[in-house]
Protein backbone atom coordinates (compact mmCIF):
# COMPACT_ATOMS: atom_id res chain seq x y z
CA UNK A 1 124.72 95.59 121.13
CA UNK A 2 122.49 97.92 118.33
CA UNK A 3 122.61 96.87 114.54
CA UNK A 4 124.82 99.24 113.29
CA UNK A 5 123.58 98.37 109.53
CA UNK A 6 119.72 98.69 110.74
CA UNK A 7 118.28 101.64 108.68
CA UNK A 8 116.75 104.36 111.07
CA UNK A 9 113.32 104.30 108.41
CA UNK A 10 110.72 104.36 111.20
CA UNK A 11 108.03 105.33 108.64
CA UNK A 12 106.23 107.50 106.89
CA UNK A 13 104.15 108.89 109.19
CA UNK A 14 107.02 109.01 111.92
CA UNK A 15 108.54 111.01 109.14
CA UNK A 16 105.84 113.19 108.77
CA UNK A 17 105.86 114.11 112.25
CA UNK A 18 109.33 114.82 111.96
CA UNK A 19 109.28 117.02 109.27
CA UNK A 20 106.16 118.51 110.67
CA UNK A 21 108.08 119.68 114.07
CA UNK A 22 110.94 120.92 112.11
CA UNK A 23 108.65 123.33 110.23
CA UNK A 24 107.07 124.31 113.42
CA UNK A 25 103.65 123.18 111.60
CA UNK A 26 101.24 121.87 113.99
CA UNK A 27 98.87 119.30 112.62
CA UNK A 28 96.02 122.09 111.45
CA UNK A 29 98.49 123.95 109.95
CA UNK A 30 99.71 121.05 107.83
CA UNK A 31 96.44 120.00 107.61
CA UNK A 32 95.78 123.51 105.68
CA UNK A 33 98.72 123.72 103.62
CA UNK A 34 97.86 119.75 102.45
CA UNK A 35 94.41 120.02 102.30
CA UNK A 36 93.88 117.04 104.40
CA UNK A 37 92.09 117.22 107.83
CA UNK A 38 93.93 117.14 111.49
CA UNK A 39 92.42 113.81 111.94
CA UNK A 40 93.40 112.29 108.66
CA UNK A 41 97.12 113.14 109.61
CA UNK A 42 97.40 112.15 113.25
CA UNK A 43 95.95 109.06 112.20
CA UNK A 44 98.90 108.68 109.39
CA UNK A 45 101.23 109.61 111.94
CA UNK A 46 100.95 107.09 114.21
CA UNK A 47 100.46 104.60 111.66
CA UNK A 48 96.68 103.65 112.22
CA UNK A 49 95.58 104.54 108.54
CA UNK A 50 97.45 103.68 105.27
CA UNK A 51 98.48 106.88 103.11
CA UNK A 52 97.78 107.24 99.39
CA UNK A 53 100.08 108.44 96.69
CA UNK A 54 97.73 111.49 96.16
CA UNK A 55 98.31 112.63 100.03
CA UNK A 56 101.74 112.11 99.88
CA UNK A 57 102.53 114.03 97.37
CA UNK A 58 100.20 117.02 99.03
CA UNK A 59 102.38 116.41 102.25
CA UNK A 60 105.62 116.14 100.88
CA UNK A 61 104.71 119.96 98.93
CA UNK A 62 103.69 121.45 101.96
CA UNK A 63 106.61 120.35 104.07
CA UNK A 64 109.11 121.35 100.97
CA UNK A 65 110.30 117.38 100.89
CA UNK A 66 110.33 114.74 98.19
CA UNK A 67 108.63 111.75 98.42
CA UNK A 68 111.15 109.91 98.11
CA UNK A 69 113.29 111.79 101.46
CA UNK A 70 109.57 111.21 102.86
CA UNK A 71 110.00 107.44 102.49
CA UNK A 72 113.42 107.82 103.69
CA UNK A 73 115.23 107.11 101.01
CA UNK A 74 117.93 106.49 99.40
CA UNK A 75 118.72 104.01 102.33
CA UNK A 76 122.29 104.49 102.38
CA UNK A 77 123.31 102.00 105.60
CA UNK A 78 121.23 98.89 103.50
CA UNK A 79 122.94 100.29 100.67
CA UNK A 80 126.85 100.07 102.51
CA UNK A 81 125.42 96.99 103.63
CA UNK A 82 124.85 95.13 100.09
CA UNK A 83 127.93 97.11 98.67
CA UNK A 84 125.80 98.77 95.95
CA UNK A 85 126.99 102.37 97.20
CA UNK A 86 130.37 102.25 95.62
CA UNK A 87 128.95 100.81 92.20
CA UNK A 88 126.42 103.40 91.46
CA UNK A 89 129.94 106.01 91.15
CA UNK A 90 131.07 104.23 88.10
CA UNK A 91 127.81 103.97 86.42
CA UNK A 92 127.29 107.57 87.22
CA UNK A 93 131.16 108.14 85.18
CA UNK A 94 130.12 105.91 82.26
CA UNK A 95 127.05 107.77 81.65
CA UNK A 96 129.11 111.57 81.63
CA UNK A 97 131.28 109.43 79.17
CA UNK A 98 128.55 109.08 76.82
CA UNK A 99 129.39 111.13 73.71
CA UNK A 100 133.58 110.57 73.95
CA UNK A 101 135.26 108.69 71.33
CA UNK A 102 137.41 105.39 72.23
CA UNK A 103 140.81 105.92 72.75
CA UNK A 104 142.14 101.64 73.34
CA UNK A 105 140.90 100.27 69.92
CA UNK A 106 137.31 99.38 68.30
CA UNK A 107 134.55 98.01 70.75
CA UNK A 108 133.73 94.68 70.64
CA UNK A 109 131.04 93.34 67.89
CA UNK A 110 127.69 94.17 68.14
CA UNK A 111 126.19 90.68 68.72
CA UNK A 112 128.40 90.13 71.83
CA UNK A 113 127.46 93.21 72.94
CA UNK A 114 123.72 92.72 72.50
CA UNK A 115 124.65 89.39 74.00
CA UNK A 116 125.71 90.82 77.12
CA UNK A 117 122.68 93.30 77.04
CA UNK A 118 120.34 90.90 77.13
CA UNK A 119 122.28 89.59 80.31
CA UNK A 120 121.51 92.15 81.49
CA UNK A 121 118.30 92.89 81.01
CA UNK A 122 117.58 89.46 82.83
CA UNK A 123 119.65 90.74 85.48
CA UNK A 124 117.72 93.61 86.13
CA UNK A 125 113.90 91.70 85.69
CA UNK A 126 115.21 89.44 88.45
CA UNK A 127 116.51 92.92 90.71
CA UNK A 128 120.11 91.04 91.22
CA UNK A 129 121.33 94.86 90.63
CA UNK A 130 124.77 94.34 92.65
CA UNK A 131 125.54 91.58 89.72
CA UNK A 132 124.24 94.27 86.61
CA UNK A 133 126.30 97.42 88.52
CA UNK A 134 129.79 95.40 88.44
CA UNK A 135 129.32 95.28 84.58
CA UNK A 136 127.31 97.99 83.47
CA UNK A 137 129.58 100.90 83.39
CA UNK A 138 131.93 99.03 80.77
CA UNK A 139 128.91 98.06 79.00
CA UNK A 140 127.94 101.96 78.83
CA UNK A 141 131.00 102.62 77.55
CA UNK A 142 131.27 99.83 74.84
CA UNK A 143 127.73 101.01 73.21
CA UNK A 144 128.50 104.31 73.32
CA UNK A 145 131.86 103.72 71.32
CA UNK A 146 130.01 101.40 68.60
CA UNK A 147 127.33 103.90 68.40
CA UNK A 148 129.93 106.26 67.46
CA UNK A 149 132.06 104.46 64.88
CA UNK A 150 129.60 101.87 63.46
CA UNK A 151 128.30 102.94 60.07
CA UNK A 152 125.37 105.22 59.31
CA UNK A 153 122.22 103.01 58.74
CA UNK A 154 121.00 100.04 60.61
CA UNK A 155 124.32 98.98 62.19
CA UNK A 156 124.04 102.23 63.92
CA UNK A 157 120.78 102.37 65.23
CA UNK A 158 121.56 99.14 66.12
CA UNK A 159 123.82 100.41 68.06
CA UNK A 160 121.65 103.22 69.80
CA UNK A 161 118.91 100.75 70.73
CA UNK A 162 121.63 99.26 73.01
CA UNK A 163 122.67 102.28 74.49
CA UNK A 164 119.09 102.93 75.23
CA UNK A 165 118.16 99.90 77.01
CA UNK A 166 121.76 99.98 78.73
CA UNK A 167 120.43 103.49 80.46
CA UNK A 168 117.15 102.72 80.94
CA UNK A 169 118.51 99.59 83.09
CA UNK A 170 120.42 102.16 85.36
CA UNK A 171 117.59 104.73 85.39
CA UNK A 172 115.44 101.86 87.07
CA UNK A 173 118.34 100.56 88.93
CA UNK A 174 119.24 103.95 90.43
CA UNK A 175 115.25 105.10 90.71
CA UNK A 176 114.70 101.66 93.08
CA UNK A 177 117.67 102.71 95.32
CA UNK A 178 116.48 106.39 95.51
CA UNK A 179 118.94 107.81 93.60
CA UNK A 180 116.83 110.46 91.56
CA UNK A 181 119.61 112.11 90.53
CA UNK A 182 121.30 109.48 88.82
CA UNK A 183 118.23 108.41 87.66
CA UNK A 184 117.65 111.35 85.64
CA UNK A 185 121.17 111.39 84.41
CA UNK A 186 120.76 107.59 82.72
CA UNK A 187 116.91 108.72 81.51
CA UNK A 188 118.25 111.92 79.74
CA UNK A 189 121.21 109.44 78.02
CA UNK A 190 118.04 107.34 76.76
CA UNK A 191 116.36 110.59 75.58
CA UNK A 192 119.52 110.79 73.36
CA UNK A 193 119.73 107.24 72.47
CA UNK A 194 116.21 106.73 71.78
CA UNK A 195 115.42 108.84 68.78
CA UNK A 196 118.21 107.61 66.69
CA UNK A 197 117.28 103.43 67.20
CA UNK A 198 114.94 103.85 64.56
CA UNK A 199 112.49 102.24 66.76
CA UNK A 200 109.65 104.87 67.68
CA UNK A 201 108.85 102.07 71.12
CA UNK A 202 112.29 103.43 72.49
CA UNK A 203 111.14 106.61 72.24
CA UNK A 204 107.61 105.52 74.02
CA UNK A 205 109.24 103.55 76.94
CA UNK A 206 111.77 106.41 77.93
CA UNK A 207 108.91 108.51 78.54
CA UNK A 208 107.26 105.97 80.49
CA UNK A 209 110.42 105.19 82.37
CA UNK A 210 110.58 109.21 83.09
CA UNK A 211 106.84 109.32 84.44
CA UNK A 212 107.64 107.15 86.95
CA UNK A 213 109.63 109.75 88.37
CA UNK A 214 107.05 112.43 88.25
CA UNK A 215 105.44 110.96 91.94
CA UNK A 216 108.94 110.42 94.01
CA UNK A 217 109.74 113.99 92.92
CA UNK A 218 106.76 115.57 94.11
CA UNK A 219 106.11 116.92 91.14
CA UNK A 220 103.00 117.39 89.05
CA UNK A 221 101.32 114.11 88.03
CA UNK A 222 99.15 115.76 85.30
CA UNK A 223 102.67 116.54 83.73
CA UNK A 224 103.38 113.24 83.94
CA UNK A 225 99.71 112.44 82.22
CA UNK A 226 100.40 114.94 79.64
CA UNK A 227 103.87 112.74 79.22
CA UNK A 228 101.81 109.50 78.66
CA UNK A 229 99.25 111.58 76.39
CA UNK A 230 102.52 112.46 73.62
CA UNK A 231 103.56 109.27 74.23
CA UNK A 232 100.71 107.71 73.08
CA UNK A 233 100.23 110.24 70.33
CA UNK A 234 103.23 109.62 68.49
CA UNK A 235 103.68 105.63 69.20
CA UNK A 236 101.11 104.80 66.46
CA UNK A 237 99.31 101.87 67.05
CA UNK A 238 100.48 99.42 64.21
CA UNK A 239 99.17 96.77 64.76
CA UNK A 240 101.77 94.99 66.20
CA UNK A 241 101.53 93.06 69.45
CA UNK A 242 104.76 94.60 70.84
CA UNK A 243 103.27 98.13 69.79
CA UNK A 244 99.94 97.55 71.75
CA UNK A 245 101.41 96.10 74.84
CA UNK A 246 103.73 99.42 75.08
CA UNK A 247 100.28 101.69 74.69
CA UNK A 248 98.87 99.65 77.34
CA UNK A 249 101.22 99.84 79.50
CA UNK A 250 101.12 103.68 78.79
CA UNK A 251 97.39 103.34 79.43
CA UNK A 252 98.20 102.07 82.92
CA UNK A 253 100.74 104.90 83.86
CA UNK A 254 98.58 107.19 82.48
CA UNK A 255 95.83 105.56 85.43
CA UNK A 256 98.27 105.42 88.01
CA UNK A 257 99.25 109.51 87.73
CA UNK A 258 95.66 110.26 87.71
CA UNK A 259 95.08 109.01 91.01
CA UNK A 260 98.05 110.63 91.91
CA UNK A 261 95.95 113.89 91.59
CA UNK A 262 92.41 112.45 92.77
CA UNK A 263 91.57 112.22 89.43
CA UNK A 264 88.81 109.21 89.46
CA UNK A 265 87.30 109.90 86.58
CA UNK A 266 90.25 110.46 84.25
CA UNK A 267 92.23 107.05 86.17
CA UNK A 268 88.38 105.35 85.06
CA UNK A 269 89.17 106.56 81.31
CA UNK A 270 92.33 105.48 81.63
CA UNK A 271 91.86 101.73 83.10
CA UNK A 272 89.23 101.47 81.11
CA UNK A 273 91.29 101.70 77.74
CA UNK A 274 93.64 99.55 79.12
CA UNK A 275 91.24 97.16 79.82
CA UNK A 276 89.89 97.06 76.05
CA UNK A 277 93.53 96.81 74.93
CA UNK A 278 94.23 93.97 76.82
CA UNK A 279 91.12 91.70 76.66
CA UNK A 280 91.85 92.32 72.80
CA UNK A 281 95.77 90.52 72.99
CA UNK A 282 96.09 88.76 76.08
CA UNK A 283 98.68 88.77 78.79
CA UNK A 284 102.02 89.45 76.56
CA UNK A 285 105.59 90.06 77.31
CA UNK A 286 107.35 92.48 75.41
CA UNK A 287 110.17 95.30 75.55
CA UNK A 288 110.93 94.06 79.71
CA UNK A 289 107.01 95.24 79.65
CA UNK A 290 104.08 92.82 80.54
CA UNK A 291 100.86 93.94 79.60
CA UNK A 292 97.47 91.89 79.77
CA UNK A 293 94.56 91.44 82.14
CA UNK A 294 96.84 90.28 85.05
CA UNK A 295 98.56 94.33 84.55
CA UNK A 296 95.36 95.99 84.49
CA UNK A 297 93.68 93.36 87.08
CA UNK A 298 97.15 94.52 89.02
CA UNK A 299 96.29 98.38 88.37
CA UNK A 300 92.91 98.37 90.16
CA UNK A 301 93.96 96.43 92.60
CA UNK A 302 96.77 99.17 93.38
CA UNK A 303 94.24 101.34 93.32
CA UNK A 304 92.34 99.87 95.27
CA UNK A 305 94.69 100.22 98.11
CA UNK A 306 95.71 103.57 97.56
CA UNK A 307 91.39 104.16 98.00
CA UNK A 308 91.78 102.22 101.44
CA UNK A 309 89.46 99.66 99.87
CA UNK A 310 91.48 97.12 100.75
CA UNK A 311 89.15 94.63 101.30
CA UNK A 312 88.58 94.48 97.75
CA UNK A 313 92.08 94.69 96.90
CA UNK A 314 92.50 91.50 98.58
CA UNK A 315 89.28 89.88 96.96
CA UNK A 316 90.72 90.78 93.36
CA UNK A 317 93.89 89.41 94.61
CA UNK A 318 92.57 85.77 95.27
CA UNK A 319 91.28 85.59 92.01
CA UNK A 320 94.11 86.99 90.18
CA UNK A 321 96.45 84.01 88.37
CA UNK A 322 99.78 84.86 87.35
CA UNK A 323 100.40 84.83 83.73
CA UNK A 324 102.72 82.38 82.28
CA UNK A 325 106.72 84.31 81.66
CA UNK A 326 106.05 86.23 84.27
CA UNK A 327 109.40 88.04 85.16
CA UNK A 328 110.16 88.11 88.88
CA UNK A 329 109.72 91.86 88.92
CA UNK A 330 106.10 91.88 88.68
CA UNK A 331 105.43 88.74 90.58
CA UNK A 332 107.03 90.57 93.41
CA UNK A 333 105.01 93.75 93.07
CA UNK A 334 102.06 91.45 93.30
CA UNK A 335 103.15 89.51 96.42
CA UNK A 336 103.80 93.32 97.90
CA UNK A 337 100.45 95.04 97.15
CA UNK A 338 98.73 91.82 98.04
CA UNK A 339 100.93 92.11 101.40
CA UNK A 340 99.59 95.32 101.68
CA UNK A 341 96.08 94.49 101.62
CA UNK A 342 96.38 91.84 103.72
CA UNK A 343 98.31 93.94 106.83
CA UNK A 344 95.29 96.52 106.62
CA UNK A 345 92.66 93.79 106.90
CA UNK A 346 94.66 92.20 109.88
CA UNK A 347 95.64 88.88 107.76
CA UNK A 348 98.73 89.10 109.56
CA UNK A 349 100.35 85.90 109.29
CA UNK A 350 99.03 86.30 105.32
CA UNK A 351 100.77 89.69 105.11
CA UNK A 352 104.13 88.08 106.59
CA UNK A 353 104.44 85.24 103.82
CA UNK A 354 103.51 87.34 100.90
CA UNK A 355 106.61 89.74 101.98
CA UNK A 356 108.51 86.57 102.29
CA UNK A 357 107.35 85.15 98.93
CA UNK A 358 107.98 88.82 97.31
CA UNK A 359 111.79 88.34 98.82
CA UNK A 360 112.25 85.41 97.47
CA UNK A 361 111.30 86.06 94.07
CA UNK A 362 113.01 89.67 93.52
CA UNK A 363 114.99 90.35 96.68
CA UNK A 364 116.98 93.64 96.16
CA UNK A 365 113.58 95.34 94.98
CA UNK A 366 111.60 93.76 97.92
CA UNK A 367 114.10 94.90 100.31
CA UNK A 368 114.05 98.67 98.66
CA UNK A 369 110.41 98.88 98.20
CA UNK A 370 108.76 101.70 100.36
CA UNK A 371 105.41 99.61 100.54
CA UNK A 372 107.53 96.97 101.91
CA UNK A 373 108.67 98.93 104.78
CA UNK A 374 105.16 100.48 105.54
CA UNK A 375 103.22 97.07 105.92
CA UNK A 376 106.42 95.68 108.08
CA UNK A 377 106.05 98.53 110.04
CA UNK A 378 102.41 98.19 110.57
CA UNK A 379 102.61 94.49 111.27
CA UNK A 380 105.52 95.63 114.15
CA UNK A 381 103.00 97.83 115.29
CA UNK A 382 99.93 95.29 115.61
CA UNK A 383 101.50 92.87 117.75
CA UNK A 384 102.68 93.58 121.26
CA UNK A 385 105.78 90.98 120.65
CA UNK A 386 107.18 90.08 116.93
CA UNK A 387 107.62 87.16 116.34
CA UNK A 388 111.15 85.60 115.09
CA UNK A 389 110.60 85.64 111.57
CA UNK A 390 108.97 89.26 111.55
CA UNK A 391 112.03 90.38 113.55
CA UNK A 392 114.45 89.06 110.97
CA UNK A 393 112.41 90.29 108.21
CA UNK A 394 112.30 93.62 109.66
CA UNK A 395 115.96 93.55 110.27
CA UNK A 396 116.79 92.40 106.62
CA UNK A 397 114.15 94.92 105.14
CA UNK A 398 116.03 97.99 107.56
CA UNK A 399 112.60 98.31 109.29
């Protein structure tokens, strides 16, 4: 009897191909309108090569797609599945709610609020978003009412510093589950919030938080460089360890969108700043935001991959150490490029328990995580009969 909560995902390039016939585009056609050769795309197609963020953002704007519908998402069936469909609707409500007075009485404080926020916060560094959606709408609400009625001064932007981490948590939330939409609902609250904390990092990390959608969208990823470059220009570098570790991790965005348009030389600039920045103040945790040598070392390693180097992707990988703190989020995005590398080198076996160690340390975004679903894919593909833990893995992950 089928899985009738198995997500259909197949995989990119089975997408592709897809798309490709519905167009009526044969593979020189798409070839031409991507500027990628025939080769380079039946090769993608049938999953024998790795694609790179640059290539599929060409392929998604020739086919008229998003990335994101090219990686097949938002998987609704794994979303019915973990019951996180029904709680995105009340997060989306809160959020329209944003600028409406109270009508039942004053919020609560502000310190049990910023209590709860915090919660939260942890919540969403470990990805255990079914837990942060049942109490994030009232939380929405609750700021938004004290950043209404609390006095002008710094009980206010008190209050607006909340609100501002309260929709960046559901702009990630809702970006991971492929809800753009939402996603750019909760950012454009924090654009609101942000400039009224009195905190000019708020401002800073909503525009990196925004970038990140630049890529799923298909859109341009020099915009989203020109986003990092007024970023940086009016987050003054104070001095201040929180400050720098923000501007690096700007730095590193900045990288990442560059390669996006097969920009080596301007991703080099880029690294390379964030490399200075970081040998200067260490690995550091601040703002939900690691920054340090393991980020950068983390950077070029995703780059790396995207280059189908990923031989020495997985060289850099055995001699990266995670830092000490180091939230659950990017341990798992470590464990999944690393799994990455490994599937394309045939470490098999290697590629399975890094996936498995990624699940275990940040589940929900493991289970979301496009790469994830590529590199299970591929290691379906390399072996003429899975195995029983890659067969429960791949029916977990909706592969």
């Amino acid at each position: 009897m089928p899985d009738e909560t198995r997500t259909p995902t197949g995989g990119i390039g089975a997408r592709i191909q897809q798309f490709r016939t519905i167009r009526g585009f044969s593979l020189t056609e798409l070839g031409r309108r991507a500027h990628a050769s025939p080769s380079q795309l039946s090769r993608i197609e049938n999953g024998s090569r790795s694609i790179s963020p640059a290539m599929e953002a060409s392929v998604a704007r020739a086919l008229g797609v998003t990335v994101s519908v090219l990686h097949g998402q938002p998987y609704i069936h794994m979303l019915q599945q973990d019951q996180l469909d029904a709680l995105l609707t009340p997060i989306s409500s809160a959020l329209d709610a944003w600028d409406i007075p109270p009508d039942d009485g004053p919020p609560r404080s502000l310190e049990d609020i910023a209590a709860d926020v915090r919660t939260t916060v942890s919540l969403r560094l470990q990805t255990r978003f079914a837990e942060i959606a049942q109490g994030l709408p009232s939380l929405i609400v609750e700021a938004a009412a004290a950043a209404l009625t609390a006095p002008v001064g710094a009980r206010r932007e008190q209050a607006h510093r909340l609100q501002a981490e309260l929709a960046r948590t559901a702009a990630i939330m809702a970006y991971r589950l492929g809800f753009l939409d939402l996603a750019r609902l909760a950012l454009s609250r924090m654009a609101m919030a942000a400039p009224h904390s009195g905190d000019p990092v708020q401002v800073a990390i909503e525009r990196f938080e925004r970038s990140a959608m630049t890529h799923a969208q298909s859109a341009r990823s020099d915009r989203g460089v020109a986003l990092m470059r007024v970023a940086l220009r009016d987050l003054d570098d104070d001095g201040r360890t929180g400050t720098r570790a923000v501007r690096g991790a700007l730095y590193l965005r900045a990288a990442s969108l560059a390669l996006q348009q097969e920009d080596a030389s301007g991703a080099e600039n880029w690294l390379g700043q964030a490399a200075e920045l970081a040998e200067q103040i260490g690995d550091v945790y601040h703002h939900a935001l690691m920054f340090g040598p393991f980020g950068v070392a983390l950077a070029q390693m995703g780059a790396e991959n995207d280059r189908d180097d990923h031989g020495a992707a997985l060289a850099r990988a055995s001699e990266m150490r995670l830092p000490d703190h180091c939230p659950p989020t990017l341990k798992a995005h470590f464990l999944i490029r690393r799994a990455r590398a490994e599937v394309w080198t045939a470490h098999h076996d290697e590629a399975l328990r890094s996936l498995r160690k990624a699940r275990k340390v940040a589940p929900q975004l493991t289970r979301y995580h496009p790469h994830v679903h590529e590199t299970v894919g591929t290691l379906l593909r390399a072996r003429a009969k899975a195995g029983e833990q890659l067969r429960e893995y791949a029916q977990w992950s909706g592969v």
